[in-house]
Protein backbone atom coordinates (compact mmCIF):
# COMPACT_ATOMS: atom_id res chain seq x y z
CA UNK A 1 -56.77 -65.58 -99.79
CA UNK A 2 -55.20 -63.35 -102.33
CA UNK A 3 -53.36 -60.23 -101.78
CA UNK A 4 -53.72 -56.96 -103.85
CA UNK A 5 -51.20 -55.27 -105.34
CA UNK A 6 -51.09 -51.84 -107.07
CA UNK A 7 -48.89 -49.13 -108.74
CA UNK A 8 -49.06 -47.72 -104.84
CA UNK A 9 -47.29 -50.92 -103.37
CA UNK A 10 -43.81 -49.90 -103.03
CA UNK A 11 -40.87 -52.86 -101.61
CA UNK A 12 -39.44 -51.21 -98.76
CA UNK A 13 -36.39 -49.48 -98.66
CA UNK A 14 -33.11 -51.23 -96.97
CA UNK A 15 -32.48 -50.07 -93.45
CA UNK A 16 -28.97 -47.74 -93.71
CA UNK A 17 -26.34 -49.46 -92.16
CA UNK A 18 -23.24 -46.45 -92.68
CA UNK A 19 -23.51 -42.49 -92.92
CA UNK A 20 -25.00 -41.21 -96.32
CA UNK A 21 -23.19 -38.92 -98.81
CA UNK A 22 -25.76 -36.35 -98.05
CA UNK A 23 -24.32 -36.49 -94.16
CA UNK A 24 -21.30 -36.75 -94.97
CA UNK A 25 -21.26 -33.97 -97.12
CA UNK A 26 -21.64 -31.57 -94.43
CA UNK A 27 -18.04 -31.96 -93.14
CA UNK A 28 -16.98 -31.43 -96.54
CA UNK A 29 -17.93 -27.71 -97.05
CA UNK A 30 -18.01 -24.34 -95.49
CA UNK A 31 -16.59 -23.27 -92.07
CA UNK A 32 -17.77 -26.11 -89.84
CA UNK A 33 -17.29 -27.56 -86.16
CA UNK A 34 -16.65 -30.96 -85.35
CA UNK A 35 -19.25 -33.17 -84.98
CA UNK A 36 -21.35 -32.36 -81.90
CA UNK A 37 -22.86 -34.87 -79.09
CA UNK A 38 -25.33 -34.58 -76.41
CA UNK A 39 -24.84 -37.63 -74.81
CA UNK A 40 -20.87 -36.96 -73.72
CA UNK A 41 -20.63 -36.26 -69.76
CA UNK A 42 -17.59 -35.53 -67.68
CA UNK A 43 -17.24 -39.16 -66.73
CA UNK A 44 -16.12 -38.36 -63.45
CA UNK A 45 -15.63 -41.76 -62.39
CA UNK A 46 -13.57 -42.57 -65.25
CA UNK A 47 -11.52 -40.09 -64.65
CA UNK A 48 -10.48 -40.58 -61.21
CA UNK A 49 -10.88 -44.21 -60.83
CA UNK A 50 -7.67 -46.13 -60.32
CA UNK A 51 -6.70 -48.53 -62.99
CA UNK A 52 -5.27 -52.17 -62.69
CA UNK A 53 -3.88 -53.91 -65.50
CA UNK A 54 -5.57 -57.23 -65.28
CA UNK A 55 -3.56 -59.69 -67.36
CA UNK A 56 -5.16 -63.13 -68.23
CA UNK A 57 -8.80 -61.01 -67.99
CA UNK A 58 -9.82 -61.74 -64.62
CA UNK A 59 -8.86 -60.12 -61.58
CA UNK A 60 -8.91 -62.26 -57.97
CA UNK A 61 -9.33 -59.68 -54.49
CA UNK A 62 -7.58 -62.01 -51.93
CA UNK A 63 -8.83 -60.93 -48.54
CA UNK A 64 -8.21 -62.26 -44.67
CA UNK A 65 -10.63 -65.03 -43.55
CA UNK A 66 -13.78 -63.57 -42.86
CA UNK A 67 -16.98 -65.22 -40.93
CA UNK A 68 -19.44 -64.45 -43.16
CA UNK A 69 -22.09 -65.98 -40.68
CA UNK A 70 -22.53 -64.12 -37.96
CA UNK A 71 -22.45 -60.43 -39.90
CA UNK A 72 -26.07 -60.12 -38.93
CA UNK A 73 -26.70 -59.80 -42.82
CA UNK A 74 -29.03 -62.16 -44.68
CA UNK A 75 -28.79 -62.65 -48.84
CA UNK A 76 -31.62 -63.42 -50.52
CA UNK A 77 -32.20 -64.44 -54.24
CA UNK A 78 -35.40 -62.93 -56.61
CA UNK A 79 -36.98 -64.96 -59.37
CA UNK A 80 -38.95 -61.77 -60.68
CA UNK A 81 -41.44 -60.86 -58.16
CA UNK A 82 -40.56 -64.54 -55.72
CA UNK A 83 -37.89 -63.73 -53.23
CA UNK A 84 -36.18 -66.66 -51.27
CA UNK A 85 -33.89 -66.48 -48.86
CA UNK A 86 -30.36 -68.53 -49.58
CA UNK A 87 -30.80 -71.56 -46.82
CA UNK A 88 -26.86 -71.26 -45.88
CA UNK A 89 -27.89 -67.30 -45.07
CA UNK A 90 -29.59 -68.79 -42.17
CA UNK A 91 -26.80 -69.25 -40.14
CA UNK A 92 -26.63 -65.54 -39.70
CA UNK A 93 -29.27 -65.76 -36.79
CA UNK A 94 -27.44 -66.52 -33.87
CA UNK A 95 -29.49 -69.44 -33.13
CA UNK A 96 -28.91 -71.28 -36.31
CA UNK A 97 -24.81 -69.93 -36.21
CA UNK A 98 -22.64 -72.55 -36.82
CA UNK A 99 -25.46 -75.68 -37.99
CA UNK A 100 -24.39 -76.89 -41.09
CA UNK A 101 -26.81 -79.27 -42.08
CA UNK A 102 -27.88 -77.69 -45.52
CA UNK A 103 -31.00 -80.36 -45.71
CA UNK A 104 -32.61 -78.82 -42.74
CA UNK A 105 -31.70 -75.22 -43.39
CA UNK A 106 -33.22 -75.89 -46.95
CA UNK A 107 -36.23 -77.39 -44.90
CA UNK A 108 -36.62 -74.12 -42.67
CA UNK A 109 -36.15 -71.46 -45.70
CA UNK A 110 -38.76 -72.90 -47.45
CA UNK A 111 -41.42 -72.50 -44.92
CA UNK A 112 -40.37 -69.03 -44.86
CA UNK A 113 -43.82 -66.70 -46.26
CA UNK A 114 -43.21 -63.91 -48.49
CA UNK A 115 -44.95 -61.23 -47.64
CA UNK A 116 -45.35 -57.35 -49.61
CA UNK A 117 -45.45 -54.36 -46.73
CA UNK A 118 -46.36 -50.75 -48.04
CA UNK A 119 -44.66 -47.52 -46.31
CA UNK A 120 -45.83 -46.42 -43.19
CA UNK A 121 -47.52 -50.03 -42.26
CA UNK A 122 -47.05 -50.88 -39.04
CA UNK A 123 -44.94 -54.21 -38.92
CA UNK A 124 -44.77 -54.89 -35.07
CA UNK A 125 -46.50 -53.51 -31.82
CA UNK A 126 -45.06 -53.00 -28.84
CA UNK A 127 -45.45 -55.28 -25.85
CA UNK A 128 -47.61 -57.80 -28.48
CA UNK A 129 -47.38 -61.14 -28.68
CA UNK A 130 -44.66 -62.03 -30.91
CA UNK A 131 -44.57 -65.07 -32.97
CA UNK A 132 -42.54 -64.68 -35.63
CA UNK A 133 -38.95 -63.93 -36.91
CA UNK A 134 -39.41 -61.04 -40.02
CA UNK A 135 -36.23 -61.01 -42.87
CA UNK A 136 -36.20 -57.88 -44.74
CA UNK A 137 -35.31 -58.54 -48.32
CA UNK A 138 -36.02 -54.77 -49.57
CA UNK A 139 -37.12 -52.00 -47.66
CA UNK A 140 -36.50 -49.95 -44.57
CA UNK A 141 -38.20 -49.92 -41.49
CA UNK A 142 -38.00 -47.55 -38.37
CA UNK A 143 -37.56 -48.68 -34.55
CA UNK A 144 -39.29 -47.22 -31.93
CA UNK A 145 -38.23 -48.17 -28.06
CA UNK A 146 -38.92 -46.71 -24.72
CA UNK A 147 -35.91 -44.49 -23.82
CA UNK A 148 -34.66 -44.94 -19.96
CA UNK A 149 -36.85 -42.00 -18.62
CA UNK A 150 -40.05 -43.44 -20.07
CA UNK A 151 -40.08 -41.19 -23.07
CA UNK A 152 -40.24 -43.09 -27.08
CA UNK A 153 -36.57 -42.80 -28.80
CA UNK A 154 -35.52 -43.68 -32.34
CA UNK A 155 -33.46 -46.53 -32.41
CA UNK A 156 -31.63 -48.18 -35.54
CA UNK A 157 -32.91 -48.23 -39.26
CA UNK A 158 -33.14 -51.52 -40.44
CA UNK A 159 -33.22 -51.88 -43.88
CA UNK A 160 -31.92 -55.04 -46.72
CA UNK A 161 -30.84 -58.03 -45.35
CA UNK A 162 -31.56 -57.05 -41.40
CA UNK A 163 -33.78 -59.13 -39.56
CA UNK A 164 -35.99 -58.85 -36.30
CA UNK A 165 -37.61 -60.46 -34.00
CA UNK A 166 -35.32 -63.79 -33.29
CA UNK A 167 -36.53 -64.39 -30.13
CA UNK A 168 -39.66 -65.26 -30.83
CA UNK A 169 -38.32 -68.92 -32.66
CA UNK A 170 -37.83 -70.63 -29.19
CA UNK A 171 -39.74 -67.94 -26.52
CA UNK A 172 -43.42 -68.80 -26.40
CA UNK A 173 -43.69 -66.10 -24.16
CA UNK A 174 -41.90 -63.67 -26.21
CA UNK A 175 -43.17 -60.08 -26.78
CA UNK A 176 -41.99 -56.94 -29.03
CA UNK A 177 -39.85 -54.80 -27.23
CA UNK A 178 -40.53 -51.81 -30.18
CA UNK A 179 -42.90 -50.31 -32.09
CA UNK A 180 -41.72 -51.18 -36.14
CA UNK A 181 -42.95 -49.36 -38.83
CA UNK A 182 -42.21 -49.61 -42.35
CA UNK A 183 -40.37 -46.29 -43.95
CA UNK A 184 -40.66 -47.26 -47.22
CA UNK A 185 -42.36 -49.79 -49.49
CA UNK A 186 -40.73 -53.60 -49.38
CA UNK A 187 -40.55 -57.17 -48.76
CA UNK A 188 -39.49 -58.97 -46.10
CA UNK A 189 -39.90 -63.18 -45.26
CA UNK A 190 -41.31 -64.18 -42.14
CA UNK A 191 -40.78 -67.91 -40.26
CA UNK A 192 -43.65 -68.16 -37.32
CA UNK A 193 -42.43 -70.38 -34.43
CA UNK A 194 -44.82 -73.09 -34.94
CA UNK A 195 -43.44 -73.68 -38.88
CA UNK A 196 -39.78 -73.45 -37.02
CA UNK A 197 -41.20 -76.02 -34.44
CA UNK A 198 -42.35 -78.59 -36.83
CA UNK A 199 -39.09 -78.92 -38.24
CA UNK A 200 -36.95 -78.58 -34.61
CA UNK A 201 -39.68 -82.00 -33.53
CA UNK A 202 -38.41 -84.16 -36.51
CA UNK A 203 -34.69 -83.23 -36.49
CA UNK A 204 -32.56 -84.23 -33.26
CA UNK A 205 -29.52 -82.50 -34.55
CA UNK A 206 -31.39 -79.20 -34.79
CA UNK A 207 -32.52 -79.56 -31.27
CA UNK A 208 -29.26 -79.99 -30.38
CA UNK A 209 -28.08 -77.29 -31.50
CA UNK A 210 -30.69 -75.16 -30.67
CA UNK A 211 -30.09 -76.82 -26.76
CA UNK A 212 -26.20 -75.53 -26.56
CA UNK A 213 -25.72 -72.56 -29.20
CA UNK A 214 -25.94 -69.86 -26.27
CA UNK A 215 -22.50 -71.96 -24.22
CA UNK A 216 -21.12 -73.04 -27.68
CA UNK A 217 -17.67 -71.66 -28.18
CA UNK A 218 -17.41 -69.32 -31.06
CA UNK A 219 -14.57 -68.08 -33.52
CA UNK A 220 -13.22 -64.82 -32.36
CA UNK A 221 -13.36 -62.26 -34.78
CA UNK A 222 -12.69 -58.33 -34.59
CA UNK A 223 -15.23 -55.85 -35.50
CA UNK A 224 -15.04 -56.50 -39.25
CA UNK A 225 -15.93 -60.27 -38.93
CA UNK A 226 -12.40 -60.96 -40.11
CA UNK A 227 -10.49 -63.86 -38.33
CA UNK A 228 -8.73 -62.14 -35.01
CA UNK A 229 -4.93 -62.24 -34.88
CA UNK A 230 -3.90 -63.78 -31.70
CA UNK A 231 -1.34 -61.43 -29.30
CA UNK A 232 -0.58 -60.17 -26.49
CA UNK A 233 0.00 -56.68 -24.78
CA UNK A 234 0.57 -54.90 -21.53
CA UNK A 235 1.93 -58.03 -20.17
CA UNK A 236 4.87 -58.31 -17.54
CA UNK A 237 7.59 -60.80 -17.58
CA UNK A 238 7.23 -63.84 -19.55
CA UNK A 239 4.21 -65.37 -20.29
CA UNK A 240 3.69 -67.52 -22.97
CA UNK A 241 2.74 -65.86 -25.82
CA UNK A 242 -0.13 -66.39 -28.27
CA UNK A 243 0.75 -67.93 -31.74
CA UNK A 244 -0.85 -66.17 -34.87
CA UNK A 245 -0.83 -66.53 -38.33
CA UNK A 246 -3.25 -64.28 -41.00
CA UNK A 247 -5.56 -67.13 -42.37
CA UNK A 248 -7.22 -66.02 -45.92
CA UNK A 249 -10.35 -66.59 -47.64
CA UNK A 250 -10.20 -70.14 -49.33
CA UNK A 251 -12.36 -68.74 -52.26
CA UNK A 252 -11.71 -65.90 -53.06
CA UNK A 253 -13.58 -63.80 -55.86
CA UNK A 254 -12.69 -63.09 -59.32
CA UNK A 255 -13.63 -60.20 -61.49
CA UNK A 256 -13.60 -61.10 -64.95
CA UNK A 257 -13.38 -58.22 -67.41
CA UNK A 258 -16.32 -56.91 -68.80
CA UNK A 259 -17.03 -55.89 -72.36
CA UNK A 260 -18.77 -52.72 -74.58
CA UNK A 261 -18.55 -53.31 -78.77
CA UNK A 262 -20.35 -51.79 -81.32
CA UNK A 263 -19.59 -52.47 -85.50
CA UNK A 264 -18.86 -49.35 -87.08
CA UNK A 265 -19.80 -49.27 -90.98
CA UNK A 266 -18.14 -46.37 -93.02
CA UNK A 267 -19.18 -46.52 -96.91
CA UNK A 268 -16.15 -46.73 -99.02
CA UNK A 269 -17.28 -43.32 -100.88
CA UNK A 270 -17.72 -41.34 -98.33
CA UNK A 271 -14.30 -42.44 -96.70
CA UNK A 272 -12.65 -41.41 -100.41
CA UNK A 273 -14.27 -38.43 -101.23
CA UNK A 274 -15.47 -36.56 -98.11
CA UNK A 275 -12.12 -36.64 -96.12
CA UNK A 276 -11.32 -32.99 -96.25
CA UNK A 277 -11.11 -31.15 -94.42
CA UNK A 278 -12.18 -33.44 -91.87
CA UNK A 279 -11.52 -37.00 -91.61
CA UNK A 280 -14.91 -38.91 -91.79
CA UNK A 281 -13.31 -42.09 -90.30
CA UNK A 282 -11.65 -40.52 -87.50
CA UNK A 283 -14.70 -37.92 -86.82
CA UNK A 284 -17.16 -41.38 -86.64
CA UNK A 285 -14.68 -43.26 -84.85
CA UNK A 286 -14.27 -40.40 -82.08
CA UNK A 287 -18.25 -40.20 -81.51
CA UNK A 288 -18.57 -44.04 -81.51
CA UNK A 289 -15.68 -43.83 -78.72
CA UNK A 290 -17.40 -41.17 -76.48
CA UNK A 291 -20.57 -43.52 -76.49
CA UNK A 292 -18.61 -46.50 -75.42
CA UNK A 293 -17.02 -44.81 -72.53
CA UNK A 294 -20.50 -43.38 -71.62
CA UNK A 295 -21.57 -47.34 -71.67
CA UNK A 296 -18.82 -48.51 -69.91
CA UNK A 297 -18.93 -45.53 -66.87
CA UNK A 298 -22.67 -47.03 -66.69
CA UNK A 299 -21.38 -50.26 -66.47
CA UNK A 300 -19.21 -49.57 -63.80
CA UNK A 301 -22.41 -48.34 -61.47
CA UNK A 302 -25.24 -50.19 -62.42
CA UNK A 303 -24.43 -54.13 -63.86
CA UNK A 304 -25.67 -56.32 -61.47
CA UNK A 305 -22.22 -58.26 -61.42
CA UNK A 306 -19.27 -55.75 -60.17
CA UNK A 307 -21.55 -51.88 -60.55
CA UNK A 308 -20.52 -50.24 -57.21
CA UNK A 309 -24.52 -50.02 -56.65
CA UNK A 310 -25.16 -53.78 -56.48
CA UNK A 311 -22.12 -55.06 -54.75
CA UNK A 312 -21.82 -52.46 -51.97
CA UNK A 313 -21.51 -54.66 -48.62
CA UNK A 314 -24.66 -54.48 -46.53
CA UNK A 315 -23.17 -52.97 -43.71
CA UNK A 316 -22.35 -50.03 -45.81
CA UNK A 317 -25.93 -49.22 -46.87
CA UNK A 318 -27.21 -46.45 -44.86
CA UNK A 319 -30.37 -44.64 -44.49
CA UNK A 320 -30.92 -40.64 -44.73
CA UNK A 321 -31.86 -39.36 -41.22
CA UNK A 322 -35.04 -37.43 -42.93
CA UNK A 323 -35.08 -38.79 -46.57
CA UNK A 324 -33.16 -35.26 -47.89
CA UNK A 325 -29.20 -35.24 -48.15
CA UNK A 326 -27.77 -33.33 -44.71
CA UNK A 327 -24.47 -33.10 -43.63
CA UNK A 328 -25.18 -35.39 -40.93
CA UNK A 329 -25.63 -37.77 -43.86
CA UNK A 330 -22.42 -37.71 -45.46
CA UNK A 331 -20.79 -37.40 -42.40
CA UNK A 332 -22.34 -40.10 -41.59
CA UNK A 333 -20.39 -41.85 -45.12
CA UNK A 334 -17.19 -40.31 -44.03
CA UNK A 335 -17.05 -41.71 -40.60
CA UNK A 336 -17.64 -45.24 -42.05
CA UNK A 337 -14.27 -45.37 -43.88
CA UNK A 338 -10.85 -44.18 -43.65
CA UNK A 339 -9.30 -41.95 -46.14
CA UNK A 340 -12.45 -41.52 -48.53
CA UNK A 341 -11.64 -39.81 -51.59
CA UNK A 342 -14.66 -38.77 -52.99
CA UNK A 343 -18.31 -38.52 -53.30
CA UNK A 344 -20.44 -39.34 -56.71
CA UNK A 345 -23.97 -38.24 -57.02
CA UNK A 346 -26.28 -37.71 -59.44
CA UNK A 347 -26.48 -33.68 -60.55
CA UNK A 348 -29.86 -33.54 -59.31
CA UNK A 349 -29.29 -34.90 -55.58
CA UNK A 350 -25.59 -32.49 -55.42
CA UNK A 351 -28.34 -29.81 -55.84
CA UNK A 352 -30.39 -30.87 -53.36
CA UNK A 353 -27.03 -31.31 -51.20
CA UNK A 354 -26.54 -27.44 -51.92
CA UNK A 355 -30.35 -26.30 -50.86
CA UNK A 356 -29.91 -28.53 -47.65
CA UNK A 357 -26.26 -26.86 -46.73
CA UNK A 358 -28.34 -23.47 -47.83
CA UNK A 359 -31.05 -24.07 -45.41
CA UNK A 360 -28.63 -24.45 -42.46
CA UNK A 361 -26.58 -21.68 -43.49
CA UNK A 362 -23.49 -23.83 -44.68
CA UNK A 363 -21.55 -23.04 -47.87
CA UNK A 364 -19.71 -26.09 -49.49
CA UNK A 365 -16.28 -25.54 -49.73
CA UNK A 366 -14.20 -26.11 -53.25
CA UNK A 367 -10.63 -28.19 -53.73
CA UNK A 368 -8.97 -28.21 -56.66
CA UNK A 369 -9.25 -31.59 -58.65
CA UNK A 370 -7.34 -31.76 -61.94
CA UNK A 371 -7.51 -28.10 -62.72
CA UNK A 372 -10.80 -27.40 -62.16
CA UNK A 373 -12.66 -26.29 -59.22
CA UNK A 374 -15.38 -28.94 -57.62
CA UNK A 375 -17.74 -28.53 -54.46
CA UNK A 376 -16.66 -30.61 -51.79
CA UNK A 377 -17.49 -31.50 -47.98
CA UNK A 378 -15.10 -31.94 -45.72
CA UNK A 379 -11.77 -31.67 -48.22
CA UNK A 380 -13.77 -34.78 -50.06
CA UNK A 381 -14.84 -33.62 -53.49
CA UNK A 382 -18.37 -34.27 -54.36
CA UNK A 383 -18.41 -35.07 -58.65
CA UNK A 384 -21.39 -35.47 -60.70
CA UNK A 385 -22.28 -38.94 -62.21
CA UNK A 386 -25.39 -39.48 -63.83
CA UNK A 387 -25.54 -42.63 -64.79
CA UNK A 388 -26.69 -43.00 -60.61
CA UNK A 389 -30.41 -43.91 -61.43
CA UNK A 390 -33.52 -41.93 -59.92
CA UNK A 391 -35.82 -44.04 -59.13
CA UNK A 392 -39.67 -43.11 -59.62
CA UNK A 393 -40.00 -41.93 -56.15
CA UNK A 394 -37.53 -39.68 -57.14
CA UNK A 395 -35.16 -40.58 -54.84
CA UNK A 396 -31.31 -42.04 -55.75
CA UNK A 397 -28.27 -42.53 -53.94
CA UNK A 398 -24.69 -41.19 -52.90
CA UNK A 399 -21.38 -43.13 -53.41
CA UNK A 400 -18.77 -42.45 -50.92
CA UNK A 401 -15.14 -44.57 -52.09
CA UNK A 402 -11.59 -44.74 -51.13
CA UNK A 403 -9.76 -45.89 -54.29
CA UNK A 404 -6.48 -47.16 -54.95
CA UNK A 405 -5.22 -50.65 -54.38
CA UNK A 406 -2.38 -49.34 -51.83
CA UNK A 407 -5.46 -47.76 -49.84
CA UNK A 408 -7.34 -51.21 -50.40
CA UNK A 409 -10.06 -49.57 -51.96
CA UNK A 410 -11.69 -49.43 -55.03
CA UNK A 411 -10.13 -49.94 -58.74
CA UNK A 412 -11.14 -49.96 -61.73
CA UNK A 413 -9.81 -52.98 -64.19
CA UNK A 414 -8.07 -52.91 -67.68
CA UNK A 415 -6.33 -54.72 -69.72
CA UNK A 416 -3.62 -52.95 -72.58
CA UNK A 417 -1.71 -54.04 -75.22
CA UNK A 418 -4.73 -55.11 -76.54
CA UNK A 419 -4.42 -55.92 -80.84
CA UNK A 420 -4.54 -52.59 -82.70
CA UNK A 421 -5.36 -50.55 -79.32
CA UNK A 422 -6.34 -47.15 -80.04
CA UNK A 423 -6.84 -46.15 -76.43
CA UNK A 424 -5.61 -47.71 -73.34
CA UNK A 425 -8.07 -51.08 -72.87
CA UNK A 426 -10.03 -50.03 -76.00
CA UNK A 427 -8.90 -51.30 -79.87
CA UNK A 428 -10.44 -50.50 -83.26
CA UNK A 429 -9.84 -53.69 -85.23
CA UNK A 430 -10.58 -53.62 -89.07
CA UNK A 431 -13.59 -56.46 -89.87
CA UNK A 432 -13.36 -56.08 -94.04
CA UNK A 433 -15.10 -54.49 -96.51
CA UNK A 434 -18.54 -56.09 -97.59
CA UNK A 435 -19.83 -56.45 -101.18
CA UNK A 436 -21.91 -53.25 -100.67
CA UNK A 437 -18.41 -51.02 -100.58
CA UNK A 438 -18.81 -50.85 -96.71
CA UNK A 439 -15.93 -50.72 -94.07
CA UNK A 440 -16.50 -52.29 -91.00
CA UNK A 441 -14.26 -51.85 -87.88
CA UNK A 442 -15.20 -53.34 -84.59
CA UNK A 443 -14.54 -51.07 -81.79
CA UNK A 444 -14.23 -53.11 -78.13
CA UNK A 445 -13.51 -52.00 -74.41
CA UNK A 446 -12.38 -54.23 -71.70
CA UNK A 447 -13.16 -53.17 -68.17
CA UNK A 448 -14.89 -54.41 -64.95
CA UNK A 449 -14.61 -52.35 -61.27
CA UNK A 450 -13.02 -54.32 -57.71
CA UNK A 451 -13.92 -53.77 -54.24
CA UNK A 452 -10.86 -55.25 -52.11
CA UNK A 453 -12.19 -54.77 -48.95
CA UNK A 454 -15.91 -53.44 -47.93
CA UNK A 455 -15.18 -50.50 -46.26
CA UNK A 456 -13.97 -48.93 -49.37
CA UNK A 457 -17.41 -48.28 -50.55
CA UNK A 458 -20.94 -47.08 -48.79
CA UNK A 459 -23.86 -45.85 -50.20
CA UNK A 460 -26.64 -43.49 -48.89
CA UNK A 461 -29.49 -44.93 -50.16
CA UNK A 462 -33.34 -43.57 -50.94
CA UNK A 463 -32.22 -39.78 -50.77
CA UNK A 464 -34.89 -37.49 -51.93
CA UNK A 465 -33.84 -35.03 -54.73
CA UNK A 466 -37.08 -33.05 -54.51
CA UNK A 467 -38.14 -29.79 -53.04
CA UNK A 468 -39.14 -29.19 -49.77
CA UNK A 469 -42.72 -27.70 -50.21
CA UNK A 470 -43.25 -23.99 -48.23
């Protein structure tokens, strides 16, 4: 096959790697601003976000002991649309707490069925026949019991990593005491009993275990799942008292710093004959900075490996009452942590905070916070982030965090000192020039984000930003 060429043909033209003359030019004549950029926010979280100098790059959060079976929360792991739940997670059902065989719990997660639920499906029927335990992997689902007097009630929200209908592993008889229903679209992973029974017959340790876990002695822990301190109080003359020691987390986890670089390329001729009156270096290097922090605040919410979004304990994932943001929600946030110190939410669902304190006749009030004046809710300022996604149901969420490592909350981690720093935890290093007269400097930021304890951080997930209609 032969190709034709003519006069039309043309090679094409390099791809521009550095700002032209004709660009540059324009900071080079007449009365002029700086160079301009959409894309720079008030990086609120940046701002207020305590920072730890992290030497040797990573960062370790020792914490006390804590029981991590027995939270009532259940981790799962997603291979694009497959979801699987971790076998280990099993021990958070109390009839599996404490059985450590791995082999069997492997045996029982993989008979666990996948299954896709849409919202407002109904997942469970009162007073019918239950046969099967249901893991929620993504979603939320609504309870609905018979109150004392006879009348329905709403009980709990259940939503990621909850679970339902236990009793139904070992009760042949076993019925649902609620009505569930499925709130919004999701996935859960159900076990029946006769898949759970198949494995019990051909494992004597398991039915064991599932024999004496009710009269098994367990670990006492307080309310946090944290190993209980031993003492005594109230007592009168002398007993013997408890011994106690704080016992800590044998693995504890490490943040390693993150990073954001980008290559900036400055031709040679425009660095030595466009300078005045503005510097062309220092004018590209300033914009190329803004856009790195931008990354990095983005970072810092949404990477799957320390963004606040993602690593937010379970427990500290709640529900809107009604799907809009009410002050019932956030006080709901407040009450979940001690000394928050503020709230970030996308600038689309702080409006729809303002119509739904409108509607009930409330007016925000305003604290002071670095000079300038920010709506707040209860003395807690409420700052605008959006890098918080929307998702296509337009919904997104609210971040309520204490910060500070002497509050054990969250930080934010740095290291300085860094070769030819520029900023604090940011450094412009110069790369050479190439054979085509260009400069090249490599601009790098260091940073990751820590959660020392779970408290410090709750989210108020699937909040709708829209309109009421009427």
């Amino acid at each position: 096959m032969t190709v034709e060429t003519g006069p039309e043909a043309q090679p094409e033209a390099p791809r521009q790697t550095s700002l032209s003359t004709a660009a540059a030019r324009n900071l080079a004549s007449t009365t002029k601003s700086a160079p301009q950029m959409q894309e720079i926010t008030s990086r609120w979280l940046l701002r207020v976000l305590p920072w730890v100098e992290t030497k040797g790059g990573a960062y370790r959060v020792n914490r006390r002991l804590t029981y991590t079976v027995g939270d009532g929360q259940i981790e799962f792991v997603q291979d694009g649309a497959n979801v699987r739940v971790i076998p280990r997670e099993l021990g958070e059902l109390a009839l599996l707490r404490g059985f450590e065989d791995v082999e069997v719990l492997t045996a029982i997660a993989n008979r666990c069925v996948q299954r896709d639920f849409r919202a407002g499906e109904v997942l469970a029927e009162r007073r019918a026949h239950a046969e099967q335990i249901h893991l929620i992997a993504h979603g939320r689902v609504s309870q609905i019991a018979v109150g004392k007097y006879g009348a329905e009630i709403s009980d709990d929200v259940l939503a990621d990593g909850d679970h339902f209908g236990e009793d139904a592993l070992l009760d042949s008889d076993a019925t649902w005491d609620r009505t569930i229903t499925a709130e919004t679209a999701g996935t859960l992973l159900t076990l029946s009993r006769a898949d759970f029974a198949s494995v019990l017959s051909t494992t004597p340790s398991l039915q064991a275990h599932t024999e004496q876990f009710r009269s098994l002695p367990h670990q006492r822990q307080n309310k946090h799942g944290e190993a209980e301190i031993a003492m005594s109080a109230g007592h009168t003359g002398e007993p013997e008292l408890p011994g106690a020691f704080v016992d800590y987390e044998l693995r504890p986890r490490e943040y390693e710093l993150s990073v954001a670089q980008t290559v900036l390329r400055i031709h040679t001729r425009v660095a030595d004959l466009y300078n005045g009156p503005m510097n062309q270096t220092e004018e590209q290097l300033r914009l190329t900075i803004e856009a790195l922090r931008e990354r990095q605040e983005h970072e810092l919410i949404n990477n799957r490996e320390f963004g606040l979004l993602h690593n937010a304990a379970f427990k500290q994932r709640i529900q809107s009452h009604s799907g809009l943001p009410t002050p019932d929600d956030l006080d709901d946030l407040l009450s979940r942590r001690r000394g928050t110190k503020l709230f970030l939410a996308h600038p689309r669902a702080i409006a729809a905070i303002g119509r739904e304190f409108n509607a009930r006749g409330l007016y925000p009030d305003h604290v002071d916070l670095g000079g300038q004046q920010v709506p707040a809710w209860r003395g807690v300022p409420i700052l605008p982030c959006s890098k918080i996604p929307i998702s296509k149901g337009n919904t997104s969420s609210i971040l309520a965090m204490r910060t500070g490592e002497e509050n054990q909350g969250v930080v934010g981690l740095r290291q300085t000192g860094l070769p030819e720093e520029y900023e604090p935890g940011l450094s412009v290093r110069f790369m050479g020039i190439s054979e085509q007269a260009i400069i090249s400097y490599l601009v790098s930021t260091y940073y990751s984000a820590a959660i020392l304890v779970p408290d410090a951080l709750g989210v108020l997930e699937n909040v709708q930003i829209g309109r009421r209609n009427g």
